[in-house]
PDB file of N, CA and C in Angstrom:
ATOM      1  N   UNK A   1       0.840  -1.179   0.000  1.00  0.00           N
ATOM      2  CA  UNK A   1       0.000   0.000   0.000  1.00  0.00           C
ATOM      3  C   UNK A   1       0.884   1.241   0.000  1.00  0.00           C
ATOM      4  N   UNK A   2       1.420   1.485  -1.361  1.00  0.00           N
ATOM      5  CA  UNK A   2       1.818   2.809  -1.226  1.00  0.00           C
ATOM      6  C   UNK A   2       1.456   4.234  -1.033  1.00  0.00           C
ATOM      7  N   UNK A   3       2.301   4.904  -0.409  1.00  0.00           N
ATOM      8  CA  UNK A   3       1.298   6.568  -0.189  1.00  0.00           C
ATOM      9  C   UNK A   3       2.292   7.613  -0.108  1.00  0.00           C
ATOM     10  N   UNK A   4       2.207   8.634   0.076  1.00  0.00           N
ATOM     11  CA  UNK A   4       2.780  10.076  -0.040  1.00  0.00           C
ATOM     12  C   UNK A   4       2.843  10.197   1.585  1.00  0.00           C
ATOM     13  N   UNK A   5       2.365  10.171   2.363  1.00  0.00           N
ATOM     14  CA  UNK A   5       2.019  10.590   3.242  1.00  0.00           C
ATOM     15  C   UNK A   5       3.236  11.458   3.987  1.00  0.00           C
ATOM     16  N   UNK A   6       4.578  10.356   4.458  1.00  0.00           N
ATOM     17  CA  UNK A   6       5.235  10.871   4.698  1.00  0.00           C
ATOM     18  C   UNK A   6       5.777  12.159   4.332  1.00  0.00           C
ATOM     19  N   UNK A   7       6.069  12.240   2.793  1.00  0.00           N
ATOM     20  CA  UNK A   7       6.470  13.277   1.906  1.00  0.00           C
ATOM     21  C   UNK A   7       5.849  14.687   2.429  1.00  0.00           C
ATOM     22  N   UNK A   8       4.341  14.587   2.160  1.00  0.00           N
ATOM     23  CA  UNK A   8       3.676  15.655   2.727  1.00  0.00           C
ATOM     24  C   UNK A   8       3.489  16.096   3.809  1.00  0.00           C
ATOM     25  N   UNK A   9       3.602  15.385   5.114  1.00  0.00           N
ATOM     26  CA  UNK A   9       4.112  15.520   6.385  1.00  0.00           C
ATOM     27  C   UNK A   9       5.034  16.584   6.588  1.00  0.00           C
ATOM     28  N   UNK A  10       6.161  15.536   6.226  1.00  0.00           N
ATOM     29  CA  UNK A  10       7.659  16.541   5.975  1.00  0.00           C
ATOM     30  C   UNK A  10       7.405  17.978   5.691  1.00  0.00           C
ATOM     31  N   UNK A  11       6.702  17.837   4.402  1.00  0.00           N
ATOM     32  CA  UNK A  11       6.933  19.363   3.988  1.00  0.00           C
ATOM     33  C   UNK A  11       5.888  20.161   4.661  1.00  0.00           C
ATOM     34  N   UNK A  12       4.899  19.869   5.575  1.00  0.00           N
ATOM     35  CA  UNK A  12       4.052  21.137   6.452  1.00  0.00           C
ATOM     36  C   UNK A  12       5.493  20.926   7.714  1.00  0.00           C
ATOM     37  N   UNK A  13       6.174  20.490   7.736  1.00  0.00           N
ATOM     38  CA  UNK A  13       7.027  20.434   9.089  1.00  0.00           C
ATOM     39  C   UNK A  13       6.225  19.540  10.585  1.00  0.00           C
ATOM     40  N   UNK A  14       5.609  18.685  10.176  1.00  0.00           N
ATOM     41  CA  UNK A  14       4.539  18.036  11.258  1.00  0.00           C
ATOM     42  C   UNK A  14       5.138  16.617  11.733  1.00  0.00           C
ATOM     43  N   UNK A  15       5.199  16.561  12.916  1.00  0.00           N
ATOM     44  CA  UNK A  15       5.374  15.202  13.419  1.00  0.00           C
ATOM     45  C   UNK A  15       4.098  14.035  13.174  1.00  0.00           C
ATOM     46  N   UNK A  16       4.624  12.766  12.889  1.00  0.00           N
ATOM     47  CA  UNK A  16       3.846  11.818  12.874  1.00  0.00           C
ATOM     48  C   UNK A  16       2.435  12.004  14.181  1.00  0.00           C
ATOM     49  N   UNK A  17       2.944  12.255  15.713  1.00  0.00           N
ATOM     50  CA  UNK A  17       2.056  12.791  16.695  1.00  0.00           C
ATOM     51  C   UNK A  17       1.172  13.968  16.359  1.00  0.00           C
ATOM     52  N   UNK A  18       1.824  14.904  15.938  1.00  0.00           N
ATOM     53  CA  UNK A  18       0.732  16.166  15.551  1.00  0.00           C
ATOM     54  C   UNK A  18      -0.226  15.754  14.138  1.00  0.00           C
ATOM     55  N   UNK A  19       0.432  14.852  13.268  1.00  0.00           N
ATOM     56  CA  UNK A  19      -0.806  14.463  12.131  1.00  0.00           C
ATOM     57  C   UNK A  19      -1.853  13.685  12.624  1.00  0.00           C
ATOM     58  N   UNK A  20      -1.560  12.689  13.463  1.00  0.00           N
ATOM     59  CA  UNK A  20      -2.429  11.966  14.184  1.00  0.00           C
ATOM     60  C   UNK A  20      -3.391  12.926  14.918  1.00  0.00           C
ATOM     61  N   UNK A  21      -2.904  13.109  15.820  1.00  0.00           N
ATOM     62  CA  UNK A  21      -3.638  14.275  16.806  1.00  0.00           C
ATOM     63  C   UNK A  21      -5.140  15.205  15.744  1.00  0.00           C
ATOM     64  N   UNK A  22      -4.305  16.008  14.425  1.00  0.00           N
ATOM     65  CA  UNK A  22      -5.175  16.703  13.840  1.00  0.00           C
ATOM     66  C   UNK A  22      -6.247  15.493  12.962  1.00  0.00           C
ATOM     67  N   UNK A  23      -5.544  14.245  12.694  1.00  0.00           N
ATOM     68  CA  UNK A  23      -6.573  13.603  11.853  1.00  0.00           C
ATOM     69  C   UNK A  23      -7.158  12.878  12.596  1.00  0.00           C
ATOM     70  N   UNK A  24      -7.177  12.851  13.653  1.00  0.00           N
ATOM     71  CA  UNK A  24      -8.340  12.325  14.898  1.00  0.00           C
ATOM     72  C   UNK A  24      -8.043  10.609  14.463  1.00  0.00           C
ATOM     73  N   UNK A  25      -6.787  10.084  14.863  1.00  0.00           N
ATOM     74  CA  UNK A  25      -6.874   9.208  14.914  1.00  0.00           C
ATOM     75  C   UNK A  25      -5.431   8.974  15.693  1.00  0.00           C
ATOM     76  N   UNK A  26      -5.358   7.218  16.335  1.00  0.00           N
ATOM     77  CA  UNK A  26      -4.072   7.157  17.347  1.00  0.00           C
ATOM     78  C   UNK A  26      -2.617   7.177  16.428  1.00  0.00           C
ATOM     79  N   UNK A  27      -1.609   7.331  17.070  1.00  0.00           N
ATOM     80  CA  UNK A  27      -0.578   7.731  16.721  1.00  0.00           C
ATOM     81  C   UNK A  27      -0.201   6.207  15.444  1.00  0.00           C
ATOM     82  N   UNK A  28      -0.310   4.828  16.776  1.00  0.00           N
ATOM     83  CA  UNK A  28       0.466   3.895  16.409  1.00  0.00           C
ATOM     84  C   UNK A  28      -0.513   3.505  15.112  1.00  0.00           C
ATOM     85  N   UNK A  29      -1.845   4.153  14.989  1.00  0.00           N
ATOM     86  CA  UNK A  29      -2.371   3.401  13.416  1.00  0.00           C
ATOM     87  C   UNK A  29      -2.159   4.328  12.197  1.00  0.00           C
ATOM     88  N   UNK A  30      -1.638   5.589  12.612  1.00  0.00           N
ATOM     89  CA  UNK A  30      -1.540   6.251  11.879  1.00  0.00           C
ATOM     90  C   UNK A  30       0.156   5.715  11.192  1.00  0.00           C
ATOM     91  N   UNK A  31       0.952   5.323  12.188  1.00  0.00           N
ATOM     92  CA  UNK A  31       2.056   5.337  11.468  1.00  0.00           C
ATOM     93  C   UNK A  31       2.471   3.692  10.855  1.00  0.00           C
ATOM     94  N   UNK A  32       1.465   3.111  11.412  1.00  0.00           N
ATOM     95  CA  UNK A  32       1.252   1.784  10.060  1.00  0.00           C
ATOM     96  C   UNK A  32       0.630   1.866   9.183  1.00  0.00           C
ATOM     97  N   UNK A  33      -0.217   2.818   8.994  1.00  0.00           N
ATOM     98  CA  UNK A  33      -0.157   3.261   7.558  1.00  0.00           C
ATOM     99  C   UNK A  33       0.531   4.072   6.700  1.00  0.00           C
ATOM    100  N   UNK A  34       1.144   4.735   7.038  1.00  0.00           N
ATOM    101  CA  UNK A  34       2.225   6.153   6.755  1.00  0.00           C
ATOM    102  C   UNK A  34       3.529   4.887   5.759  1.00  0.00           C
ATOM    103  N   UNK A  35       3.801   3.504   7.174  1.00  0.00           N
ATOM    104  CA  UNK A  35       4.525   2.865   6.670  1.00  0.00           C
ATOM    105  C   UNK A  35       4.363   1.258   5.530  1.00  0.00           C
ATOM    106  N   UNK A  36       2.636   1.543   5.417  1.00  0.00           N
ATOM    107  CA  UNK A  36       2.225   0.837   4.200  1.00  0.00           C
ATOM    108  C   UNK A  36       2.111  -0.451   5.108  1.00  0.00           C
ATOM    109  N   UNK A  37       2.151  -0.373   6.100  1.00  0.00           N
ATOM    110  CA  UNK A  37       1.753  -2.258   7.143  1.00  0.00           C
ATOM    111  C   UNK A  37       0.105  -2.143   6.668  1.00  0.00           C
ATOM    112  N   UNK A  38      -0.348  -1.153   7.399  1.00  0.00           N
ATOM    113  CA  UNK A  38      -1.875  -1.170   6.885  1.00  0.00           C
ATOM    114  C   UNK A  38      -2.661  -0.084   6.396  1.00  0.00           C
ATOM    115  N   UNK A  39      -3.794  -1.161   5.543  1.00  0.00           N
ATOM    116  CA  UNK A  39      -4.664  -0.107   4.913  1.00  0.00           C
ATOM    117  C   UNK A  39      -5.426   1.255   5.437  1.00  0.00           C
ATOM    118  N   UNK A  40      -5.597   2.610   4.976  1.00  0.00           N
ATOM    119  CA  UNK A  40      -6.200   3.428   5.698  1.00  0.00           C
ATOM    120  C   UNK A  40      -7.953   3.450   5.322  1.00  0.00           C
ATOM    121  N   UNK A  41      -8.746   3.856   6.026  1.00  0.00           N
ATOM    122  CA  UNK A  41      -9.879   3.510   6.454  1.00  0.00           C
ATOM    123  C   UNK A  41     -10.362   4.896   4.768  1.00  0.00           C
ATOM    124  N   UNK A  42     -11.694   4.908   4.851  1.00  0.00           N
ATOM    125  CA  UNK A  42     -11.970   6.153   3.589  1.00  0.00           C
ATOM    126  C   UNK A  42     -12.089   7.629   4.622  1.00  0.00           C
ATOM    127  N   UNK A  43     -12.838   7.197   5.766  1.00  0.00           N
ATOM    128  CA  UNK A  43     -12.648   8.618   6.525  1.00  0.00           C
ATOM    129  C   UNK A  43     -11.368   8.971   7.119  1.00  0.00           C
ATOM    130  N   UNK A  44     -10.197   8.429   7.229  1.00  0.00           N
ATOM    131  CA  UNK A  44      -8.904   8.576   7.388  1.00  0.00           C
ATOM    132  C   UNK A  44      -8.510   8.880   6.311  1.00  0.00           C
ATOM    133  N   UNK A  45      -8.853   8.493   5.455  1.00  0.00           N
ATOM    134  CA  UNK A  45      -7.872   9.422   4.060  1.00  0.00           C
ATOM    135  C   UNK A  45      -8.240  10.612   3.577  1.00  0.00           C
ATOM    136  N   UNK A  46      -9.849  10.740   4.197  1.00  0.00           N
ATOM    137  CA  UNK A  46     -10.237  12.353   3.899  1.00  0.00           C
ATOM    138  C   UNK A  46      -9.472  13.110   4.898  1.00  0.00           C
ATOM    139  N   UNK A  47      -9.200  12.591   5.993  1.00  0.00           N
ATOM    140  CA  UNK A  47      -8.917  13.374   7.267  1.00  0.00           C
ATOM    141  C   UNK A  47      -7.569  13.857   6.543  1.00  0.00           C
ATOM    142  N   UNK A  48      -6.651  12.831   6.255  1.00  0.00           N
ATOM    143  CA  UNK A  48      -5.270  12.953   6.017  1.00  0.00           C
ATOM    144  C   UNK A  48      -5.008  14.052   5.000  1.00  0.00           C
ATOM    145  N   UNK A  49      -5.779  13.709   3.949  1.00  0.00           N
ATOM    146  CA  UNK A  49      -5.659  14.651   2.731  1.00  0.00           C
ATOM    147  C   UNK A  49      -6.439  16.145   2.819  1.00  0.00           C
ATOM    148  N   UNK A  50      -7.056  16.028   4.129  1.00  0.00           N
ATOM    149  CA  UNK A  50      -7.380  17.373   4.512  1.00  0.00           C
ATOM    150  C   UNK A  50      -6.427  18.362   5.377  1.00  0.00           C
ATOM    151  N   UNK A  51      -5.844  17.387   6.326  1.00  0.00           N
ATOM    152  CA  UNK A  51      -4.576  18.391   6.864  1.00  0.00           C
ATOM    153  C   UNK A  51      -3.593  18.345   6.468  1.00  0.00           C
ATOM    154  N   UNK A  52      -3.563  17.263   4.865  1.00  0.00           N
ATOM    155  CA  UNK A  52      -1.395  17.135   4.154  1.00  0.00           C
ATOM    156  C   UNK A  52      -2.228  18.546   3.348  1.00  0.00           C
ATOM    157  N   UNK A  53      -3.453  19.152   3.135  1.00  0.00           N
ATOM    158  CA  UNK A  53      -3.604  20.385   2.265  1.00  0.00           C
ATOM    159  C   UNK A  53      -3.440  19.587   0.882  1.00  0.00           C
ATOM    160  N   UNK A  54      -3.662  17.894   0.361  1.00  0.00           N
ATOM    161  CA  UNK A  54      -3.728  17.453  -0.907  1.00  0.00           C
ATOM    162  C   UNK A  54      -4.953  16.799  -1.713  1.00  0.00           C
ATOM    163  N   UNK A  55      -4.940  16.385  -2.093  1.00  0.00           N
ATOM    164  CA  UNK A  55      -6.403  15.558  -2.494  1.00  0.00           C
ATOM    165  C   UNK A  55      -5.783  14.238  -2.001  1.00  0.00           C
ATOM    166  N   UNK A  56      -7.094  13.145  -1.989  1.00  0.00           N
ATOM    167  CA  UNK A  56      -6.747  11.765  -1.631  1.00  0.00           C
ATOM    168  C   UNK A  56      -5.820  11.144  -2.645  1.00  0.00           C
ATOM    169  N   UNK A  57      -6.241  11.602  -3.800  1.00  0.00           N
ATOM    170  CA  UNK A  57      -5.328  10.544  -5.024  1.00  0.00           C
ATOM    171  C   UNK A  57      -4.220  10.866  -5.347  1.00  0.00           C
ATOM    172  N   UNK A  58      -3.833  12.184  -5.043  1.00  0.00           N
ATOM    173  CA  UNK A  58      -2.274  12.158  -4.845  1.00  0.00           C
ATOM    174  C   UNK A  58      -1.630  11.264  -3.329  1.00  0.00           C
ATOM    175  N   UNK A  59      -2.370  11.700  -2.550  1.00  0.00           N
ATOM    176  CA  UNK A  59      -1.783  11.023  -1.279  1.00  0.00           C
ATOM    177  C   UNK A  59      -1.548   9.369  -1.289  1.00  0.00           C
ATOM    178  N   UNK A  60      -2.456   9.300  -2.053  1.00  0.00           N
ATOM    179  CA  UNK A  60      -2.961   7.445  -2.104  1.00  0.00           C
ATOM    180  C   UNK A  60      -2.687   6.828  -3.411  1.00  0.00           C
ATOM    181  N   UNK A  61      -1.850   7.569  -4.219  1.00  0.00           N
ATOM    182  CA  UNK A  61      -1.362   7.520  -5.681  1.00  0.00           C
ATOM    183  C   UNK A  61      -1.728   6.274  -6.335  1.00  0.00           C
ATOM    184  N   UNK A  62      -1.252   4.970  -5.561  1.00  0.00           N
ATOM    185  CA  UNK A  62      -1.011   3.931  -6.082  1.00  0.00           C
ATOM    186  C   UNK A  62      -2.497   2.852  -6.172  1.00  0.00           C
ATOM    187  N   UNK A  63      -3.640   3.693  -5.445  1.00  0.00           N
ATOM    188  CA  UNK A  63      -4.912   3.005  -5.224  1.00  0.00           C
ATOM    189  C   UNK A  63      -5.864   3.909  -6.805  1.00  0.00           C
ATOM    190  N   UNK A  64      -6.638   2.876  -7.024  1.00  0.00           N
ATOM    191  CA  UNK A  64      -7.844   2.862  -8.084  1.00  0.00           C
ATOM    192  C   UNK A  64      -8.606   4.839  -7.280  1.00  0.00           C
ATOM    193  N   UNK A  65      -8.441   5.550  -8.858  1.00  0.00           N
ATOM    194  CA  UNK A  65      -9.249   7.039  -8.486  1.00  0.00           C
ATOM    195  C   UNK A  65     -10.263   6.960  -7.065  1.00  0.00           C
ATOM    196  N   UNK A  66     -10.064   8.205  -6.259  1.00  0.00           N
ATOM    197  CA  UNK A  66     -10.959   7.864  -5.180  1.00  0.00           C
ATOM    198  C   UNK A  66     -11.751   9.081  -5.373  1.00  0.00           C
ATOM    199  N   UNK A  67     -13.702   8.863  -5.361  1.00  0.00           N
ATOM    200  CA  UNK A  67     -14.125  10.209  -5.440  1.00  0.00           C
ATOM    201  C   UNK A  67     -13.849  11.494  -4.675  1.00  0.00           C
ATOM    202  N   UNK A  68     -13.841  12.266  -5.097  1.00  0.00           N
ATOM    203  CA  UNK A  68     -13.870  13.614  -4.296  1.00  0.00           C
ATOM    204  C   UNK A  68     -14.203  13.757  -3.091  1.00  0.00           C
ATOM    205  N   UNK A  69     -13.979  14.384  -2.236  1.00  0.00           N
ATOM    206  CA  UNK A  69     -14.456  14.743  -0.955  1.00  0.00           C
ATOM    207  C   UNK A  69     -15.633  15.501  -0.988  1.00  0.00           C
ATOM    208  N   UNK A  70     -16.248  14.905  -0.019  1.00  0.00           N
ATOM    209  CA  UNK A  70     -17.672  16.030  -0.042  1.00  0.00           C
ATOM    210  C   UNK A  70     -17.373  17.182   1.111  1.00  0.00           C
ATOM    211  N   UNK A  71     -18.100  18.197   0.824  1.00  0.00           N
ATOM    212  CA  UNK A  71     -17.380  19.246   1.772  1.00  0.00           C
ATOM    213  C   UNK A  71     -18.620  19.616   2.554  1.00  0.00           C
TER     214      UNK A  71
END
């Protein structure tokens, strides 16, 4: 399960703890997915791609188009 995640992390300057924290989810599931152990949930990838500031399908590159976010 590849992803960006890290990448975009990096570049807001955010710790693995502070992405968790803002995407309302625990640290240790956030960073098995970050490290591709496991899959992320669909409301975790809105969360994620709402505070990396990207869309899901860049973040989640390697997964089948994901619709849009509803706002």
């Amino acid at each position: 399960m590849d992803n960006r995640i890290k990448e975009f992390r990096q570049k807001l300057g955010i710790s693995q703890v502070e992405l968790a924290r803002r995407a309302h989810t625990a640290g240790p599931n956030l960073s098995a997915v970050e490290r591709g152990e496991r899959k992320a949930w669909p409301k975790l990838k809105r969360s994620l791609a709402r505070v990396l500031k990207t869309s899901q399908n860049e973040l989640f590159h390697d997964e089948k188009e994901l619709p849009d976010e509803k706002k």
